[in-house]
C-alpha atoms as a PDB file:
ATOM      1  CA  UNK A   1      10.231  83.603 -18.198  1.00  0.00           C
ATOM      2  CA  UNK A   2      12.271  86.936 -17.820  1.00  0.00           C
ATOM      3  CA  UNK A   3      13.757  88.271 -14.471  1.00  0.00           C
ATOM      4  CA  UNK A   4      14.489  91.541 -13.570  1.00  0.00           C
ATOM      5  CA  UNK A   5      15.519  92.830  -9.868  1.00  0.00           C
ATOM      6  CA  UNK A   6      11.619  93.570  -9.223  1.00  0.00           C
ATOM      7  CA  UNK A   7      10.578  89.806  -9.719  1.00  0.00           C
ATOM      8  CA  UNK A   8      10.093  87.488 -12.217  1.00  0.00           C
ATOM      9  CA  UNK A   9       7.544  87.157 -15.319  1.00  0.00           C
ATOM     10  CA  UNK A  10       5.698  83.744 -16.767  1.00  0.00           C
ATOM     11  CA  UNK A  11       4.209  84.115 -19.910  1.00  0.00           C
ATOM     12  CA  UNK A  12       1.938  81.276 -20.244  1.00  0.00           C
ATOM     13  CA  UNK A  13       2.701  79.532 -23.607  1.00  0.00           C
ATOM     14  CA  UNK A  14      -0.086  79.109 -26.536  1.00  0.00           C
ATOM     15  CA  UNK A  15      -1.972  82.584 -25.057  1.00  0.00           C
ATOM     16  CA  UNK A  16      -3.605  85.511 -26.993  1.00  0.00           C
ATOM     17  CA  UNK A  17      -0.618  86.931 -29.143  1.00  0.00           C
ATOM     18  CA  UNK A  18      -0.002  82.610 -30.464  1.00  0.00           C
ATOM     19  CA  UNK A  19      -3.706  82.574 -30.752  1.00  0.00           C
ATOM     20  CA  UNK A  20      -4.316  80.358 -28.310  1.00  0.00           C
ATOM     21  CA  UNK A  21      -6.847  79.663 -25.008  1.00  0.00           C
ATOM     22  CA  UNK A  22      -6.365  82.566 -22.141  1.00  0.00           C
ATOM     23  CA  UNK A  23      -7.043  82.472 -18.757  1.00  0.00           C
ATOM     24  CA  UNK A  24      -9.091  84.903 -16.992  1.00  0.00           C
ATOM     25  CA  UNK A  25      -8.726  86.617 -14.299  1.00  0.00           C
ATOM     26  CA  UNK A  26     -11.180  88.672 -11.808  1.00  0.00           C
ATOM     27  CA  UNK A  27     -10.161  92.077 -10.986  1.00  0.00           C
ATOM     28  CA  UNK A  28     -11.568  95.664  -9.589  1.00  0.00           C
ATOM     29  CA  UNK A  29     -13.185  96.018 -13.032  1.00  0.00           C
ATOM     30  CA  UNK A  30     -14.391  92.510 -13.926  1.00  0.00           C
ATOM     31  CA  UNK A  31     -13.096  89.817 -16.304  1.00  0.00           C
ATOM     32  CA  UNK A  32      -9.803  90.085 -18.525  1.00  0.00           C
ATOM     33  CA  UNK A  33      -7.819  88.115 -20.194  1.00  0.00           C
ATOM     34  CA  UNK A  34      -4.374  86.892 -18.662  1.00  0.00           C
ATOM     35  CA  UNK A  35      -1.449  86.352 -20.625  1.00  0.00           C
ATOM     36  CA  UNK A  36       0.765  85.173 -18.098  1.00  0.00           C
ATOM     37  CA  UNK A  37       1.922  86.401 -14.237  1.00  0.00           C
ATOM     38  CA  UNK A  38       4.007  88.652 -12.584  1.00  0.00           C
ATOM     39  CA  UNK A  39       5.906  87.804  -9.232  1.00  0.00           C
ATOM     40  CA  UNK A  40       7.740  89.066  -6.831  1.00  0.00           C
ATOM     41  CA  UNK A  41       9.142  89.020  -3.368  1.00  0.00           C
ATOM     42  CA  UNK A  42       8.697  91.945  -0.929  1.00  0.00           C
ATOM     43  CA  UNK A  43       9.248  91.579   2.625  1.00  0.00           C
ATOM     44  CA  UNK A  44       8.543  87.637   3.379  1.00  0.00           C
ATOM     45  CA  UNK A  45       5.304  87.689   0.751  1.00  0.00           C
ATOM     46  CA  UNK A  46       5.287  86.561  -2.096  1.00  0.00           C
ATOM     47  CA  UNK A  47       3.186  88.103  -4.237  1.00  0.00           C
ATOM     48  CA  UNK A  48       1.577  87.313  -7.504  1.00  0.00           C
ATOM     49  CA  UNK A  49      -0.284  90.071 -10.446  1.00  0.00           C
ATOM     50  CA  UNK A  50      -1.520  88.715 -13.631  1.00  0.00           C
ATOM     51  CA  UNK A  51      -0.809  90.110 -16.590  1.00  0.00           C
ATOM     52  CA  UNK A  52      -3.401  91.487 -19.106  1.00  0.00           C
ATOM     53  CA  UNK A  53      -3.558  91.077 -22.734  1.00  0.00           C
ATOM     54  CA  UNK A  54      -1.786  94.882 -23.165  1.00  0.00           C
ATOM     55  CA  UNK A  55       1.148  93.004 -21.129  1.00  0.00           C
ATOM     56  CA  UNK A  56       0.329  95.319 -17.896  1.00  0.00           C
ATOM     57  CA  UNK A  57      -0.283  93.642 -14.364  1.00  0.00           C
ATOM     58  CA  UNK A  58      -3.932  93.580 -13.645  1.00  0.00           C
ATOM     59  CA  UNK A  59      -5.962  94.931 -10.967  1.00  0.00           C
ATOM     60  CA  UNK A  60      -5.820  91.988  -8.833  1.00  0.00           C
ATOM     61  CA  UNK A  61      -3.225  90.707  -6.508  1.00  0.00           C
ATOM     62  CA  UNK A  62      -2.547  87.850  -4.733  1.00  0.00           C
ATOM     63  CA  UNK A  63       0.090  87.695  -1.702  1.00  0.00           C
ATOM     64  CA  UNK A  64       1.269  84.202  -0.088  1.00  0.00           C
ATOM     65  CA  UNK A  65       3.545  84.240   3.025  1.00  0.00           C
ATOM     66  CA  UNK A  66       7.379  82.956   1.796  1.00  0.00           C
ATOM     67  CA  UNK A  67       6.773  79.745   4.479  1.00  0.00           C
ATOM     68  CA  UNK A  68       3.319  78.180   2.737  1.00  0.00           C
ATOM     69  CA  UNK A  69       5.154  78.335  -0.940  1.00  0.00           C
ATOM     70  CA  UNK A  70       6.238  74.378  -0.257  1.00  0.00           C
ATOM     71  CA  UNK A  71       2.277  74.136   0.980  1.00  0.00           C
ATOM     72  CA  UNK A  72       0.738  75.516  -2.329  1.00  0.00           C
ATOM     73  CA  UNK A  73       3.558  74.458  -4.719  1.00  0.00           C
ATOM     74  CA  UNK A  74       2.514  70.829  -3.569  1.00  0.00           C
ATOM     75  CA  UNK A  75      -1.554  71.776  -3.746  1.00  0.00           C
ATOM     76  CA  UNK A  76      -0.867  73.399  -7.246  1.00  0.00           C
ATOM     77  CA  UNK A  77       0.864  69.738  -8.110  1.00  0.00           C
ATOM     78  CA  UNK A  78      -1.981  67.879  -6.807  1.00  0.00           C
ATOM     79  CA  UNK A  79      -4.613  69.755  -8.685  1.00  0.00           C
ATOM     80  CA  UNK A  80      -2.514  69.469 -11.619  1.00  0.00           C
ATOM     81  CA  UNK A  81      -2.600  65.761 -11.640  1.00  0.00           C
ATOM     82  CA  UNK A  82      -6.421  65.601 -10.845  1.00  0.00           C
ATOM     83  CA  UNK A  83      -8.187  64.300 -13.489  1.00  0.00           C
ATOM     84  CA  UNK A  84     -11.351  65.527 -12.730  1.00  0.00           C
ATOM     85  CA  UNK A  85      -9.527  69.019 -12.596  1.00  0.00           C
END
């Protein structure tokens, strides 16, 4: 994870440049791969890019309101411990 003053980036461990298992994502252009996520707070939203294989945010964006975070932290949690996930 590295933070700057514009948000915060997650590399997901074990992706494309270890040789491992990405992610994709679905943006304006179809498919990529997604090496990890950028975040970042603007005005109450969070709001959440992924990042593409060349290490630039993808065309796709995701924006949660700063109250649900507790709400989808603890759905994220749940689905994480599913095992029929």
């Amino acid at each position: 994870m590295s933070e700057s003053r514009f948000g915060v980036r997650i590399d997901y461990p074990l992706c494309s440049r270890q040789g491992g298992e990405c992610p994709d994502y679905l943006g304006r252009n179809g498919y990529a791969k997604c090496i990890g996520l950028w975040l970042s707070n603007y005005s109450g939203i969070v709001r959440l890019w992924p990042i593409n294989s060349r290490g630039d945010t993808g065309s796709c964006l995701i924006e949660i309101p700063v109250e649900a975070i507790p709400v989808v932290i603890d759905a994220l949690i749940k689905i994480a411990s599913d095992e029929r996930a």
